[in-house]
Protein backbone atom coordinates (compact mmCIF):
# COMPACT_ATOMS: atom_id res chain seq x y z
CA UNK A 1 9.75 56.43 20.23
CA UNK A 2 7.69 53.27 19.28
CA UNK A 3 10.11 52.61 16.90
CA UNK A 4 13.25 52.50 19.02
CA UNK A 5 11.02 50.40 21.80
CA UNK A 6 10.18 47.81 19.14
CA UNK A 7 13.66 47.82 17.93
CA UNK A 8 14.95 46.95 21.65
CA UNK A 9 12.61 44.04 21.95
CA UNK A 10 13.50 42.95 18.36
CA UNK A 11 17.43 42.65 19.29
CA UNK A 12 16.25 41.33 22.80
CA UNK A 13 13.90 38.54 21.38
CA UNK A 14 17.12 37.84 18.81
CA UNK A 15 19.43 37.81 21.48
CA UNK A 16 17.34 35.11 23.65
CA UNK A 17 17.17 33.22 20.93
CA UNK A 18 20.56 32.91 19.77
CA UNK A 19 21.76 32.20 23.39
CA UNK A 20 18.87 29.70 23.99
CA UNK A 21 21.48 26.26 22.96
CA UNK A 22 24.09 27.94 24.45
CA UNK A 23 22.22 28.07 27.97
CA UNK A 24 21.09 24.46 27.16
CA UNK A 25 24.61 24.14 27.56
CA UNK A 26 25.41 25.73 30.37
CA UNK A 27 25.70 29.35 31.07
CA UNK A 28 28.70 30.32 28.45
CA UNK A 29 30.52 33.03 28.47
CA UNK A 30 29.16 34.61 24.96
CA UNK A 31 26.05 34.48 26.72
CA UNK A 32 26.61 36.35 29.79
CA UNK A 33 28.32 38.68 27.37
CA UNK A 34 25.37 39.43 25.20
CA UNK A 35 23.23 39.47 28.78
CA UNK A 36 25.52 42.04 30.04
CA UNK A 37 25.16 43.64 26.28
CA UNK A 38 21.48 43.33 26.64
CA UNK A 39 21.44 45.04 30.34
CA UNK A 40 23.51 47.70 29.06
CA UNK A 41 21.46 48.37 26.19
CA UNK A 42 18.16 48.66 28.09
CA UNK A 43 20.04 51.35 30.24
CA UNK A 44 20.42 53.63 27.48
CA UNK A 45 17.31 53.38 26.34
CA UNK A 46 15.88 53.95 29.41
CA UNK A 47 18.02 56.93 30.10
CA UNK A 48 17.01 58.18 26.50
CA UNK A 49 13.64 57.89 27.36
CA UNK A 50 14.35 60.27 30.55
CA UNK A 51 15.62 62.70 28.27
CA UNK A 52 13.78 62.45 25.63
CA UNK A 53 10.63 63.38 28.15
CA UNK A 54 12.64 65.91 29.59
CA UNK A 55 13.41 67.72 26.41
CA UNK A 56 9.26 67.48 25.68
CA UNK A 57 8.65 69.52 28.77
CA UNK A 58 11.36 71.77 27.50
CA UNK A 59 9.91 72.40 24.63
CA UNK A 60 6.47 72.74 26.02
CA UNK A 61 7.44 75.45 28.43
CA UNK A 62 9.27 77.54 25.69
CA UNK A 63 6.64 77.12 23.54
CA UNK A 64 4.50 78.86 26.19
CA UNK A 65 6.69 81.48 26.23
CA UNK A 66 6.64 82.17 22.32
CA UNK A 67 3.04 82.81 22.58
CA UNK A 68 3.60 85.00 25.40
CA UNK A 69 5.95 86.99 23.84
CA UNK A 70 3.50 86.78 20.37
CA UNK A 71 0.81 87.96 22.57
CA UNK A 72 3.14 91.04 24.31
CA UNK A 73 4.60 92.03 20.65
CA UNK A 74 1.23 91.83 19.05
CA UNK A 75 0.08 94.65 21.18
CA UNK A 76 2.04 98.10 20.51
CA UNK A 77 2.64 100.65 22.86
CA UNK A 78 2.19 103.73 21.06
CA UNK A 79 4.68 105.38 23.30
CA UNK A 80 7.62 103.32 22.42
CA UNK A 81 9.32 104.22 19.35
CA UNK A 82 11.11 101.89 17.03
CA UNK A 83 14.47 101.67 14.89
CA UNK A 84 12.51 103.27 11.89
CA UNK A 85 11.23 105.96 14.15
CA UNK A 86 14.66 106.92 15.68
CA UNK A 87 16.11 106.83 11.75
CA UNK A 88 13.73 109.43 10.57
CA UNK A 89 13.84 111.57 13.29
CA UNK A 90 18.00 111.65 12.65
CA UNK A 91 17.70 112.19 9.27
CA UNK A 92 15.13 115.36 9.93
CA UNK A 93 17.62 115.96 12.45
CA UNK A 94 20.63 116.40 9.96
CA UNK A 95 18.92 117.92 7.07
CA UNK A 96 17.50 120.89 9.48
CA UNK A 97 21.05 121.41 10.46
CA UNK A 98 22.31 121.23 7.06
CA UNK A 99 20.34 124.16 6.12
CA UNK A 100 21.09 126.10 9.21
CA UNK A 101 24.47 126.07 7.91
CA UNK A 102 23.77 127.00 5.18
CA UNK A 103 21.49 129.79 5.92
CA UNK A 104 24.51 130.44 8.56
CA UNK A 105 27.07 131.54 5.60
CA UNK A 106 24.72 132.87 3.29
CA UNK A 107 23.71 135.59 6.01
CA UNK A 108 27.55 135.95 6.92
CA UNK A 109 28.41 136.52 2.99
CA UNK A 110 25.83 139.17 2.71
CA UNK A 111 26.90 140.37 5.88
CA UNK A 112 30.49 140.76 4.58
CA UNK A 113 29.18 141.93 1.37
CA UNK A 114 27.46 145.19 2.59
CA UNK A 115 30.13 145.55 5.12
CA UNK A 116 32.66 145.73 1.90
CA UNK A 117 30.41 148.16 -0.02
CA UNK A 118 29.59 150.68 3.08
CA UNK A 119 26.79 151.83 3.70
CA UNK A 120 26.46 154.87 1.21
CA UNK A 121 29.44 153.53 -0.86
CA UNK A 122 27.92 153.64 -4.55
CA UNK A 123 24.96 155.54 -3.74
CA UNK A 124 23.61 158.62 -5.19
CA UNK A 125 19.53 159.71 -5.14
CA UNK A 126 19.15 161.11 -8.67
CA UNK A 127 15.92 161.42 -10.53
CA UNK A 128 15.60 158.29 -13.70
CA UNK A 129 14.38 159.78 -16.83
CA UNK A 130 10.77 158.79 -15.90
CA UNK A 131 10.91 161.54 -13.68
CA UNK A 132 10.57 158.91 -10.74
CA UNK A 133 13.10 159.35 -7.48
CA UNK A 134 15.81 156.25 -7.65
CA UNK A 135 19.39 155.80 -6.32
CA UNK A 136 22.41 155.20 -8.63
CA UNK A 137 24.06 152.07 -7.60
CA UNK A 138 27.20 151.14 -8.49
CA UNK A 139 28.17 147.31 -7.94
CA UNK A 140 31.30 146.70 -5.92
CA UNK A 141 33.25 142.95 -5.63
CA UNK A 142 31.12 140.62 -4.17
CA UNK A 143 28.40 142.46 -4.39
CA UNK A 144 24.73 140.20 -5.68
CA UNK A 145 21.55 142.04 -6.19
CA UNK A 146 19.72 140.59 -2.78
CA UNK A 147 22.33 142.07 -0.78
CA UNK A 148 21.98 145.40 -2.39
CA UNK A 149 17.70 145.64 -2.27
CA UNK A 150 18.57 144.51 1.15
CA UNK A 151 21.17 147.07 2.11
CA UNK A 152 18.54 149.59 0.86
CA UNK A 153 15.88 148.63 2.49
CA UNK A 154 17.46 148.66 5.58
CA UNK A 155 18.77 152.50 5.51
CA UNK A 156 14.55 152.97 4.24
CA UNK A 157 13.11 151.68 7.44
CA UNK A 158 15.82 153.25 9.83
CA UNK A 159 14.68 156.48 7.90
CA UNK A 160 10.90 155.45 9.16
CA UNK A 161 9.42 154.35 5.38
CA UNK A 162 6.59 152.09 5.25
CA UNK A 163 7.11 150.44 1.78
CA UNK A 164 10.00 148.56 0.28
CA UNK A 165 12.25 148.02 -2.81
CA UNK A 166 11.54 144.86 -4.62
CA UNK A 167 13.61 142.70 -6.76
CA UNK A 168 10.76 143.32 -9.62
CA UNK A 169 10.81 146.99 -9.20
CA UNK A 170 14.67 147.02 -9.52
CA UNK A 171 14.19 144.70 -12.86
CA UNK A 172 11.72 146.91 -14.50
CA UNK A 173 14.06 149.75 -13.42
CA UNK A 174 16.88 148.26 -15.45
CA UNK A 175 15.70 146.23 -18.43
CA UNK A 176 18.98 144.82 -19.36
CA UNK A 177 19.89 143.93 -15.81
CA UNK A 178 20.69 139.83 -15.43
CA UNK A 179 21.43 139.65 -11.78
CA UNK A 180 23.45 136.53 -11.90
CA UNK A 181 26.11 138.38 -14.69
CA UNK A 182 26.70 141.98 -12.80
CA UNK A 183 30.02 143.32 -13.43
CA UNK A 184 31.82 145.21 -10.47
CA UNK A 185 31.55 149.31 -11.65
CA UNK A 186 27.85 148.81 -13.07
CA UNK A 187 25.79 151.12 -12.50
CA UNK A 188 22.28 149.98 -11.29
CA UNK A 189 19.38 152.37 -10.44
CA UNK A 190 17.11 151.46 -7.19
CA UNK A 191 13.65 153.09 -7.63
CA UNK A 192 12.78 154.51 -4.38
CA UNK A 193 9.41 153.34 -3.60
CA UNK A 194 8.04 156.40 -1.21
């Protein structure tokens, strides 16, 4: 601002001079030129300097208004949640109905699985070679071994029994057993745990 001030008086004071044997002269008209040049001049510097203030008070006032805003952000409200929040709560979101689906068609395949094999389909009570009480099981299509404990458990609490068939019992029962390999016609014996 000082600068462009002394600038103004510098081209002032140069053009007084210049026009000072020109107005011993007589009033020329180069010299009411550069007057006119001169006037003009000071008019945009004063109107600079109006704006230039102007854009100080400006920037004052929004700089007022930063702070106030620092001052607001700086401050949390527990309550409000943010972008991070809302993300993580979608992604929960999905995943939880990801494995409801997934739950949803396992329970439908078993569903359809003991529907397929009936519910006395493959079954006979004999008595194992241990002399303990088991069913004879024999695996039908779709069949896996969870469906089939399951299927038995069921028709032992409808018949009022307190304990259940395990997926270890039904191992020990049948050493060579690999549940993920059974072959449709296998024959499988269920210890009955009463």
């Amino acid at each position: 601002m000082k600068r462009l001030l002394l600038f103004t008086s510098f081209l002032a004071t140069v053009c007084l001079l210049e026009t000072s044997p020109a107005m011993a002269k007589g009033p020329s008209l180069d010299a009411r030129a550069i007057r006119e040049d001169y006037r003009r001049l000071q008019s945009q510097l004063e109107d600079l300097l109006m704006a230039h203030n102007a854009l100080k008070s400006e920037l004052s006032k929004l700089r007022g208004e930063v702070r106030l805003l620092r001052a607001k952000t700086a401050t949390k409200d527990t309550a409000t949640a943010t972008r991070d929040d809302l993300e993580g709560l979608a992604k929960s979101i999905r995943e939880v109905d990801r494995k409801r689906v997934q739950d949803k068609d396992l329970i439908l395949k078993e569903m359809k699985a003991l529907l397929r094999s009936g519910s006395s389909s493959g079954r006979t009570t004999k008595t194992s070679p241990n002399s303990q009480k088991s069913f004879e099981h024999t695996v039908q299509k779709d069949e896996t071994i969870s469906a089939i404990i399951a299927a038995y458990n069921a028709d032992l609490k409808s018949q009022g029994a307190k304990k259940r068939i395990t997926l270890k019992s039904v191992l020990d029962a049948n050493p060579k057993l690999n549940p993920r390999t059974m072959r449709i016609g296998q024959t499988l014996f269920i210890p009955d745990p009463r």
